[in-house]
Structure formats: C-alpha cells, structure tokens
N, C-alpha and C. Protein backbone atom coordinates (compact mmCIF):
# COMPACT_ATOMS: atom_id res chain seq x y z
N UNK A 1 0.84 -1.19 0.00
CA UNK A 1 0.00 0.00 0.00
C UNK A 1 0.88 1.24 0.00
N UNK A 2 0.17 2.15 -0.38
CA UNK A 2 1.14 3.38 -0.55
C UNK A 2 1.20 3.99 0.62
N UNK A 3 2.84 4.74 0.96
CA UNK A 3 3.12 5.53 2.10
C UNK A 3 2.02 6.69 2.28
N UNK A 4 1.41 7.10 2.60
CA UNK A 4 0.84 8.60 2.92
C UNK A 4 1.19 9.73 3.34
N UNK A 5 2.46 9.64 4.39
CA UNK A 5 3.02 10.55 4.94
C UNK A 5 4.02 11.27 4.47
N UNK A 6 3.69 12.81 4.63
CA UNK A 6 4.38 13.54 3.22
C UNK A 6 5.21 14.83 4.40
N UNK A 7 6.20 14.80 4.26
CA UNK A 7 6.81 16.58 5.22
C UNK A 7 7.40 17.20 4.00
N UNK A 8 6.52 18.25 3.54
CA UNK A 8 7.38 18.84 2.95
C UNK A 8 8.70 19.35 3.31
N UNK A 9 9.56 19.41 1.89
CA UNK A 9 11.11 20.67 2.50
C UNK A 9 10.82 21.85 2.54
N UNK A 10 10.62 23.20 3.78
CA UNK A 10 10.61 24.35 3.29
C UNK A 10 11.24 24.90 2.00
N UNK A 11 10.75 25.43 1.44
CA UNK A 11 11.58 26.07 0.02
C UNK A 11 10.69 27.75 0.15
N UNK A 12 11.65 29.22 0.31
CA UNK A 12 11.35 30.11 0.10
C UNK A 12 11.53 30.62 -1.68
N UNK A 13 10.62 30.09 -2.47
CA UNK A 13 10.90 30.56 -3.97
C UNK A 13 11.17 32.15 -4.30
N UNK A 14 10.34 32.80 -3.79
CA UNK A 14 10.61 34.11 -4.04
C UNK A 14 12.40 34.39 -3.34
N UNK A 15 12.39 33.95 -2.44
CA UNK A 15 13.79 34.59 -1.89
C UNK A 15 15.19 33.60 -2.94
N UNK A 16 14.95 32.58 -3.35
CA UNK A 16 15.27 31.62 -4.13
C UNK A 16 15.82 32.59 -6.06
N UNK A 17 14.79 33.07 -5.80
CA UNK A 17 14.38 33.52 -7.25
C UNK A 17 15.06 35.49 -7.69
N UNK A 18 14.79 35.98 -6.48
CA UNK A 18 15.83 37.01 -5.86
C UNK A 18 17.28 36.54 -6.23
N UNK A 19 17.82 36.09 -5.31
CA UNK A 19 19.28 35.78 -5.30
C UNK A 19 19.48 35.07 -6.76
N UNK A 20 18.87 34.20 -7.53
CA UNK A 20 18.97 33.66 -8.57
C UNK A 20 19.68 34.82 -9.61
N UNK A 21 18.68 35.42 -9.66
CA UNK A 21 18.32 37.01 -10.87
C UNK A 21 20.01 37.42 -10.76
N UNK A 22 20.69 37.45 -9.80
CA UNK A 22 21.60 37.98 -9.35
C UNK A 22 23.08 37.77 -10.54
N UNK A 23 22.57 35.81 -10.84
CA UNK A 23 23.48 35.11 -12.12
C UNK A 23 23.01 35.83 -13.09
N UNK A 24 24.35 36.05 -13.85
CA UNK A 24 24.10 36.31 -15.72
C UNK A 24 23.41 35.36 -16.23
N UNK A 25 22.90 35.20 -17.30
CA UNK A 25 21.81 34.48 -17.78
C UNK A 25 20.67 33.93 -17.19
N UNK A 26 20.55 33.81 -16.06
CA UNK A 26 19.88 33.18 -15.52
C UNK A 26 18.36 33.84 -15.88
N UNK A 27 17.82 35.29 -15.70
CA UNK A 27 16.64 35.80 -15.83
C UNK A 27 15.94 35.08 -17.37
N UNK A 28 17.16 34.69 -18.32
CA UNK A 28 16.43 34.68 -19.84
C UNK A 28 16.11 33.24 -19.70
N UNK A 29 17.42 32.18 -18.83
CA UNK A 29 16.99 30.94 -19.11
C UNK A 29 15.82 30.23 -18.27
N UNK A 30 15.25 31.12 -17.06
CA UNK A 30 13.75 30.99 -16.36
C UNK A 30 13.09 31.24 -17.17
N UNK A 31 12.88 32.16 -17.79
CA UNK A 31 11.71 32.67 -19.14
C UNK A 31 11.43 32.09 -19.93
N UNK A 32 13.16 31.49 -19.97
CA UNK A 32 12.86 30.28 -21.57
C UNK A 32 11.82 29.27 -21.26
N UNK A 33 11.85 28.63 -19.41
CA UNK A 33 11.48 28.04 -19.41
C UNK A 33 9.89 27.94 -18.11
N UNK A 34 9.70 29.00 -18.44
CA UNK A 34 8.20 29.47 -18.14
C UNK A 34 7.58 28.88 -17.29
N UNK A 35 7.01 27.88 -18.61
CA UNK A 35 5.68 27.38 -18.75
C UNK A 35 5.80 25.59 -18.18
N UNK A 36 7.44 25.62 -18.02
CA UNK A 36 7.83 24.12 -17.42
C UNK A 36 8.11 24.56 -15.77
N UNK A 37 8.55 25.18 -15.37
CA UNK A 37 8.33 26.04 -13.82
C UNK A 37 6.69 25.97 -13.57
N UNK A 38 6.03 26.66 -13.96
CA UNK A 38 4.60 26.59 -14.05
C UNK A 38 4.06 25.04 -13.45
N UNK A 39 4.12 24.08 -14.47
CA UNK A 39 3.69 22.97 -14.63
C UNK A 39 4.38 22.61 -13.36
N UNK A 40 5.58 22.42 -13.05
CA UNK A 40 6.20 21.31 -11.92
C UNK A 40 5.76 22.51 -10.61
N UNK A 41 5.31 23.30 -10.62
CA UNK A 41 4.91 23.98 -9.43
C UNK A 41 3.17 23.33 -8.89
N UNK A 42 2.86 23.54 -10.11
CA UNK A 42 1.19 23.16 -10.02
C UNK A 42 1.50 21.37 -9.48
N UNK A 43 2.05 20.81 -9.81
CA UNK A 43 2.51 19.38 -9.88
C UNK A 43 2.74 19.39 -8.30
N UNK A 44 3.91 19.68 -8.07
CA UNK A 44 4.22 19.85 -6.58
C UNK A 44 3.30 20.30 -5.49
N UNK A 45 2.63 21.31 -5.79
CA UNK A 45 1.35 21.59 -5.04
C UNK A 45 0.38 20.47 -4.77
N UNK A 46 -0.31 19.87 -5.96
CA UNK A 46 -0.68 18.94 -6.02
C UNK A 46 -0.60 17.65 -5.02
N UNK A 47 0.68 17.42 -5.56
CA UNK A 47 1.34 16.23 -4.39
C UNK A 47 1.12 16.77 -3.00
N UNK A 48 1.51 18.06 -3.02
CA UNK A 48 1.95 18.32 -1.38
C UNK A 48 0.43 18.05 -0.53
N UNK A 49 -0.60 18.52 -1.36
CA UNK A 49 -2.19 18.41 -0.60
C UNK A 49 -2.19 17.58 -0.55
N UNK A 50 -2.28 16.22 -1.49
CA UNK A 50 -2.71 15.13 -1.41
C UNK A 50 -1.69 14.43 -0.10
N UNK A 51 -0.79 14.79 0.48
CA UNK A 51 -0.06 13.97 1.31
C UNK A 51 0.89 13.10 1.02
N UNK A 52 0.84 12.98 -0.82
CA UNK A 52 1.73 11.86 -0.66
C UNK A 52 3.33 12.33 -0.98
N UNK A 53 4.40 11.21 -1.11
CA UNK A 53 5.37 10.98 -1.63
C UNK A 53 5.57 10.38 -2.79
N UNK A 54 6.80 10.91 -3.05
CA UNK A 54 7.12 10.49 -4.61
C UNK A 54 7.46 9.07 -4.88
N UNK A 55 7.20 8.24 -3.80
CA UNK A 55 7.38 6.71 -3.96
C UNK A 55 5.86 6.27 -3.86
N UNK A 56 4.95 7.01 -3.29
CA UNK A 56 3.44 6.79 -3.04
C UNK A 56 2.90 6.85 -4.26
N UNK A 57 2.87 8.46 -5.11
CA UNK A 57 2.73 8.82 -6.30
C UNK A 57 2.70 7.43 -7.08
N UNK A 58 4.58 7.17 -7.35
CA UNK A 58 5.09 6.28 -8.33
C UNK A 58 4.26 5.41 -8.03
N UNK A 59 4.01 4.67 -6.98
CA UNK A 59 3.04 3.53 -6.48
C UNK A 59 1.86 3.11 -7.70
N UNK A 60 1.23 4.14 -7.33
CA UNK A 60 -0.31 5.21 -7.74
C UNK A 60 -0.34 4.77 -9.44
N UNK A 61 0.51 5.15 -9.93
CA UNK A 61 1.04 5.38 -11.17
C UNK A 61 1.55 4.05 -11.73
N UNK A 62 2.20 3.14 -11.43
CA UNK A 62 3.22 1.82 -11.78
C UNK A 62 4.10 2.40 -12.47
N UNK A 63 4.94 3.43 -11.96
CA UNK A 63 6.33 3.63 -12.12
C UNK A 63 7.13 3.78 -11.03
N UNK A 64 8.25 4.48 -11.54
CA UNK A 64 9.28 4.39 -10.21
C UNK A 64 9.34 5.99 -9.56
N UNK A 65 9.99 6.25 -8.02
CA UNK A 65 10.26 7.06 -8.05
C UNK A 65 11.46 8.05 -8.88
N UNK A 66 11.65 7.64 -9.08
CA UNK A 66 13.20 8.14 -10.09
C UNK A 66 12.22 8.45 -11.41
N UNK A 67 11.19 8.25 -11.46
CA UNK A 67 10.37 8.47 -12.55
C UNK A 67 9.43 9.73 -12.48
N UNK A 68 9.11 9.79 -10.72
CA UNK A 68 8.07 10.90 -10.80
C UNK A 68 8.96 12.12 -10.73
N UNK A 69 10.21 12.20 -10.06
CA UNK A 69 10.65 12.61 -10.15
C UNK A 69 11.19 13.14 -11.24
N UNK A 70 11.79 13.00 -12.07
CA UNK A 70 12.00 13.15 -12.94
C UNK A 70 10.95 14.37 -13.92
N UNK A 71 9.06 14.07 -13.96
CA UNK A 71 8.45 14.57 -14.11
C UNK A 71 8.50 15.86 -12.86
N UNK A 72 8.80 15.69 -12.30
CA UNK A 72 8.88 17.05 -10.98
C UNK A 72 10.09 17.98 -11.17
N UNK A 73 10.47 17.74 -12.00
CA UNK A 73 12.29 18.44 -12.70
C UNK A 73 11.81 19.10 -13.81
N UNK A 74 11.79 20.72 -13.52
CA UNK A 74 11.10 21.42 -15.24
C UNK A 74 12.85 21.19 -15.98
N UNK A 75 12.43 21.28 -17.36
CA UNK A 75 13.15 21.44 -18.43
C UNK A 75 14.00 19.99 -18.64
N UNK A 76 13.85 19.41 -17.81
CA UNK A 76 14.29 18.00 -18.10
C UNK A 76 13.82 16.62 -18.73
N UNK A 77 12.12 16.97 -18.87
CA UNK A 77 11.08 15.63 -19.13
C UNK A 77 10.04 16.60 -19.52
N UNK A 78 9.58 16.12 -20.89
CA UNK A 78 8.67 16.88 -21.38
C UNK A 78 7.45 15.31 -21.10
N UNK A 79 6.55 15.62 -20.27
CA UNK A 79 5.79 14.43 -19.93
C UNK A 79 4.73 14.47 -21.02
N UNK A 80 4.20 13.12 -21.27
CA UNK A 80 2.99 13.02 -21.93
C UNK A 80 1.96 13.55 -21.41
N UNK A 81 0.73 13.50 -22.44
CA UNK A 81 -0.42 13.59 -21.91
C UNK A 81 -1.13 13.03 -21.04
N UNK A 82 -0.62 11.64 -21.78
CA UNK A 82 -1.51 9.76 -20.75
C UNK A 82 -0.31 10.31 -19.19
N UNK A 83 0.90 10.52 -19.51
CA UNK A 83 1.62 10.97 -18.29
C UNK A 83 0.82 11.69 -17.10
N UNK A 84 0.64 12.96 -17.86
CA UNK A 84 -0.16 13.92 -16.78
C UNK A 84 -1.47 13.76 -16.73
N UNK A 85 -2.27 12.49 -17.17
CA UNK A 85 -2.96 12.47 -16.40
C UNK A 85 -3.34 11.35 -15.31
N UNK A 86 -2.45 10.19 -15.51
CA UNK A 86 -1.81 9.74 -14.36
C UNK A 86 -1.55 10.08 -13.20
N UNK A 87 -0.47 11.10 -13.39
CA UNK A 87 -0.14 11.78 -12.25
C UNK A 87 -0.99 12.56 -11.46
N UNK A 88 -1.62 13.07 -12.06
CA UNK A 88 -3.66 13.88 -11.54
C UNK A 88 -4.27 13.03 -10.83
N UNK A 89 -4.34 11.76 -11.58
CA UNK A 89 -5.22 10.73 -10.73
C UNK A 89 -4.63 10.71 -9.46
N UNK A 90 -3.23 9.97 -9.18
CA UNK A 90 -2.25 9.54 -8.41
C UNK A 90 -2.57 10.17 -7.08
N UNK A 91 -2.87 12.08 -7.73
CA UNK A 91 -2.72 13.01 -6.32
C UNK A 91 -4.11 13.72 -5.95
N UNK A 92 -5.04 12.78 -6.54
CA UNK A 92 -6.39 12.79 -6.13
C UNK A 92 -6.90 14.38 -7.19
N UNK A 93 -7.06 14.38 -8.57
CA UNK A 93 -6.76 16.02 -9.15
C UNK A 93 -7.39 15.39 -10.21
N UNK A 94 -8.29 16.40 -10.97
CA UNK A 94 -8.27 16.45 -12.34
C UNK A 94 -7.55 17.38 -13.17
N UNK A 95 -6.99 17.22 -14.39
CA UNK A 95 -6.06 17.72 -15.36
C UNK A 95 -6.78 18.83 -16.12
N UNK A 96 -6.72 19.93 -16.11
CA UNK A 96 -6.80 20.86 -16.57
C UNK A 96 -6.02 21.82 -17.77
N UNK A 97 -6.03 21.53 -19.09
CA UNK A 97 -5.21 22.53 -19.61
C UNK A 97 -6.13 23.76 -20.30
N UNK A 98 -5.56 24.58 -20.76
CA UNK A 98 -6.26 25.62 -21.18
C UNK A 98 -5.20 26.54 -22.26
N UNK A 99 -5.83 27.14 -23.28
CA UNK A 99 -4.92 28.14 -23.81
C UNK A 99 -5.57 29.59 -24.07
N UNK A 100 -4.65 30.15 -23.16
CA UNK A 100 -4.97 31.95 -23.08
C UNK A 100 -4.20 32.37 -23.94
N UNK A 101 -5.09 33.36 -24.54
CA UNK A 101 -4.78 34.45 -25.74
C UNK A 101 -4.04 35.71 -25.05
N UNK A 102 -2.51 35.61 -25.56
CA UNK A 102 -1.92 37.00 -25.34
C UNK A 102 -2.22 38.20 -25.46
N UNK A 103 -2.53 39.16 -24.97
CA UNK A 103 -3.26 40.69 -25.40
C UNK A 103 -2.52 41.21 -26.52
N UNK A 104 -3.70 40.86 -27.33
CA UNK A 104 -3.44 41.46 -28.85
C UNK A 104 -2.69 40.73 -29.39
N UNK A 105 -2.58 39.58 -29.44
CA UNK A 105 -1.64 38.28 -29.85
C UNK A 105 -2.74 38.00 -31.44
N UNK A 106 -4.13 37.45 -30.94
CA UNK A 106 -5.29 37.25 -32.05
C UNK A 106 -4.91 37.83 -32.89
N UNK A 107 -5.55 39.00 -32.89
CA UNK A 107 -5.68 40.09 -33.95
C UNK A 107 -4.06 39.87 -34.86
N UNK A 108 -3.24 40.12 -34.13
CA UNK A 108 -1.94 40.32 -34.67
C UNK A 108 -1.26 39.51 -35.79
N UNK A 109 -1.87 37.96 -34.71
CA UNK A 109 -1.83 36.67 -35.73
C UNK A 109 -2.31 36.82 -37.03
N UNK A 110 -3.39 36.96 -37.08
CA UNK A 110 -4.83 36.69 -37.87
C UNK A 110 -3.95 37.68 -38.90
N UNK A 111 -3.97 38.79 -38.62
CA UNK A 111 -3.16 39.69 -39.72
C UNK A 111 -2.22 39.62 -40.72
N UNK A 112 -1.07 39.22 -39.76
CA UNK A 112 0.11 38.10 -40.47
C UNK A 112 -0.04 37.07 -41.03
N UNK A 113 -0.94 36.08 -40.67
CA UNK A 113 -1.75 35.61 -41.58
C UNK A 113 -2.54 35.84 -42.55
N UNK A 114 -3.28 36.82 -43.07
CA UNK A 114 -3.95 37.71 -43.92
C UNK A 114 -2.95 37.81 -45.28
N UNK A 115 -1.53 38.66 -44.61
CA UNK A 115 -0.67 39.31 -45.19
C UNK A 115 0.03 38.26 -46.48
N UNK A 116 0.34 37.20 -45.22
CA UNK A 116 1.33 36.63 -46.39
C UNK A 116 0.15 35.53 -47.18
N UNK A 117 -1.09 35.45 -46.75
CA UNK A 117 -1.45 34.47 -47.79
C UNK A 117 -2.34 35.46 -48.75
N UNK A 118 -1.79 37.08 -49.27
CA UNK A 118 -2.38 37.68 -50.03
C UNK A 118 -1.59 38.25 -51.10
C-alpha cells in the first residue's frame, strides 16, 4: 500500500528567485522556461495536498520514483499527456489545460496571416 506521509522541504521561492536574478543568464533561461516552472509547481502543489510521496505517487502510477521525479524536474522531461494524467489521478486532481490568448496576440496573428497568404 502506498506511504501517505508527506513533510514537505521548506523552500522560500521568491527569496530563491531574488538571489537567482543575481546570475548572468539566468533571468532569460527561467523565461525560456516558463511554462515548465509553471507545470512542476502546479505538480508539486498537487502532491503536497494530497499527502503523498514520490514513492506513493510512483506507487499510484506503476512507475518508479526516479520516474516521478523526474516529471517534478522542469526542463528536463517533457511528460505526456496519458503521463499527466496519471499523475492527476495519483494526487487525487483532475487535469486541466487551457490556452490563453496573449493581449493582442489574435488580432496580430490573424493579420500576419492575412498578409502573407495575399
């Protein structure tokens, strides 16, 4: 049966993310990678409510920990779909994606599109 008992590690991100900024490159290569920060945050949250561990998870799932992990590492594992929604189940969650329109992104598109197929 799976472990249940979960302690998180304190982690201060903002103060984390401060001192980070501080390295050269570092501000462009967070940006680069956005939307994979994003995801393993929502992920981690996830886990952390549900109580479990990343050997509980893996349990949950029929993989390994070295596996969920792995999915909990942005820019390292671009996970599937059937992946994430595994992992949703695992931490008691339904999977949610969505795509938001940049302000004035539409229009802009649509245009450039217009342009060159005229």
């Amino acid at each position: 049966m799976a472990e249940l008992k979960y302690k998180p590690v304190p982690h201060d991100h903002k103060a984390f993310l401060k001192n980070a900024q501080k390295r050269e490159g570092f501000s462009k290569a967070y940006d680069d990678l956005k939307e994979e920060y994003s995801l393993v945050r929502e992920m981690l949250s996830a886990r952390s409510k549900s109580g479990l561990t990343q050997e509980a998870v893996a349990e949950l799932m029929g993989t390994t920990k070295s596996a969920v992990s792995r999915l909990e590492s942005a820019g390292k594992h671009a996970p599937s779909l059937t992946t994430l929604k595994k992992y949703a189940q695992a931490v008691g969650c339904d999977l949610e994606i969505k795509f938001r329109p940049k302000t004035g992104s539409i229009k802009q598109a649509a245009g450039n599109v217009k342009q060159r197929a005229g």
